[in-house]
Protein backbone atom coordinates (compact mmCIF):
# COMPACT_ATOMS: atom_id res chain seq x y z
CA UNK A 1 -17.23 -10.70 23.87
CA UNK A 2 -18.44 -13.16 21.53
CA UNK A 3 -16.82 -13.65 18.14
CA UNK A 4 -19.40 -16.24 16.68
CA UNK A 5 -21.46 -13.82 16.08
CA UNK A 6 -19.29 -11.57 13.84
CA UNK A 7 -18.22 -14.68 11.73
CA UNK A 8 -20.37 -17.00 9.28
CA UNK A 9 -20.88 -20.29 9.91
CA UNK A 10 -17.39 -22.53 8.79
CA UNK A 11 -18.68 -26.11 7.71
CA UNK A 12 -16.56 -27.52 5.23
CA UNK A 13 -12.71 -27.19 4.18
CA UNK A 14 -14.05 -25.19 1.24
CA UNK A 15 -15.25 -22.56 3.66
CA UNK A 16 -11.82 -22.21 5.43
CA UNK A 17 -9.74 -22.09 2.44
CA UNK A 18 -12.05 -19.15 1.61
CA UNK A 19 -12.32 -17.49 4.34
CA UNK A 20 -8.26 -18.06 4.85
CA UNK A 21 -8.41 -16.34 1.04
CA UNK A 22 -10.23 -13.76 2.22
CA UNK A 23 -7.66 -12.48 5.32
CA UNK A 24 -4.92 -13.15 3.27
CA UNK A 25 -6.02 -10.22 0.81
CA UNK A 26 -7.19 -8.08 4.13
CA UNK A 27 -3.56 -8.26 5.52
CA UNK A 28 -2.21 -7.51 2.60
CA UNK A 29 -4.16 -4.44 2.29
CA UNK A 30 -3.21 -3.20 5.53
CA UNK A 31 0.58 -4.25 4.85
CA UNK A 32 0.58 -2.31 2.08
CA UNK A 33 -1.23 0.74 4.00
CA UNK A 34 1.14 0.63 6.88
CA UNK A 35 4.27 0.63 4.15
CA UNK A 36 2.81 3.89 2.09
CA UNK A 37 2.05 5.83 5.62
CA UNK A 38 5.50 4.81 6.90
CA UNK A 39 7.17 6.18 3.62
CA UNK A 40 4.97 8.92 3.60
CA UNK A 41 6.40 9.36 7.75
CA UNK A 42 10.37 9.88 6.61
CA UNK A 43 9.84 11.63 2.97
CA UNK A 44 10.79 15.48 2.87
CA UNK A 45 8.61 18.42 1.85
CA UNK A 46 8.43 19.23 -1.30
CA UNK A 47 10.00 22.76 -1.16
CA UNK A 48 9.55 24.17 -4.67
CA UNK A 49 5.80 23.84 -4.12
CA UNK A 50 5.68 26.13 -0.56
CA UNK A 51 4.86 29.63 -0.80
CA UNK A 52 7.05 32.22 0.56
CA UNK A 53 5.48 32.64 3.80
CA UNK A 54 5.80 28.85 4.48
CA UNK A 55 9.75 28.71 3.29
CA UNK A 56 9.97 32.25 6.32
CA UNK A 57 8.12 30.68 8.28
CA UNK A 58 10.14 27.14 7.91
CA UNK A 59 13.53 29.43 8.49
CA UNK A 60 12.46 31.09 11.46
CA UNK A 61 11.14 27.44 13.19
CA UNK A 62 15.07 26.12 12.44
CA UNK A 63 16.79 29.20 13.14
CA UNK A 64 14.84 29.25 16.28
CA UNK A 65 15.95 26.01 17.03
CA UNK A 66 19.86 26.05 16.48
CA UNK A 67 19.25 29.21 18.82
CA UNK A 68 18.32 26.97 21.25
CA UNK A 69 20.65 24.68 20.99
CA UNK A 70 23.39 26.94 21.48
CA UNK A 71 22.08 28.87 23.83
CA UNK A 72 21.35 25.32 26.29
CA UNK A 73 25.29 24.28 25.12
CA UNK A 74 26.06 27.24 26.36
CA UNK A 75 24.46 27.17 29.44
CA UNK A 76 25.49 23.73 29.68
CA UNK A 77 29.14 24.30 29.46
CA UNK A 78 29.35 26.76 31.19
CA UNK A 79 27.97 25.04 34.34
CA UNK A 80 29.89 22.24 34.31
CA UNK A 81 33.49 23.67 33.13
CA UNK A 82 35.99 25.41 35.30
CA UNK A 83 36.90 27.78 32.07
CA UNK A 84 34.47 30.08 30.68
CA UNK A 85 33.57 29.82 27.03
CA UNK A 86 34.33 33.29 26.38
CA UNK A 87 35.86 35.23 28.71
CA UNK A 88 35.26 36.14 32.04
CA UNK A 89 36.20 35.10 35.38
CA UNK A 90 36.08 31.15 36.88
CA UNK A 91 33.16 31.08 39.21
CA UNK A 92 34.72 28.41 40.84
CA UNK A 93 37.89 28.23 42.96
């Protein structure tokens, strides 16, 4: 691949400083692109805004996942302890 080609011709200082000028400004474009998307990554949904059917549907997706969470904890524990979590007999002797 040959980057000449994409380039002008650089013959004098005055054409580096500019062209220096000129990716200075282009990184700091993208700098300041990759900060608003990365803000814009972590910030929280604005709730007040959602319709009904997206705060349900919101509740079910968590619920659904503390439910299994527990459920693997659960399973987990179980497993791996000589007591059961609630009741029962010990599998193990």
């Amino acid at each position: 691949m040959n980057l000449q080609t994409d380039r002008p011709a650089i013959k004098t200082l005055r054409d580096i400083r500019q062209q220096k000028l000129l990716l200075q400004e282009a990184i700091k474009q993208d700098d300041q692109t990759i900060k608003d998307l990365w803000k814009g990554l972590f910030r929280k949904p604005d709730l007040t805004a959602a319709t009904p059917s997206k705060r349900i549907q919101t509740f079910l997706s968590v619920g659904t996942g503390v439910v299994d969470s527990l459920i693997l904890g659960w399973k987990l524990y179980n497993k791996f302890s000589n007591t059961p979590l609630l009741g029962g007999r010990n599998k193990r002797k």
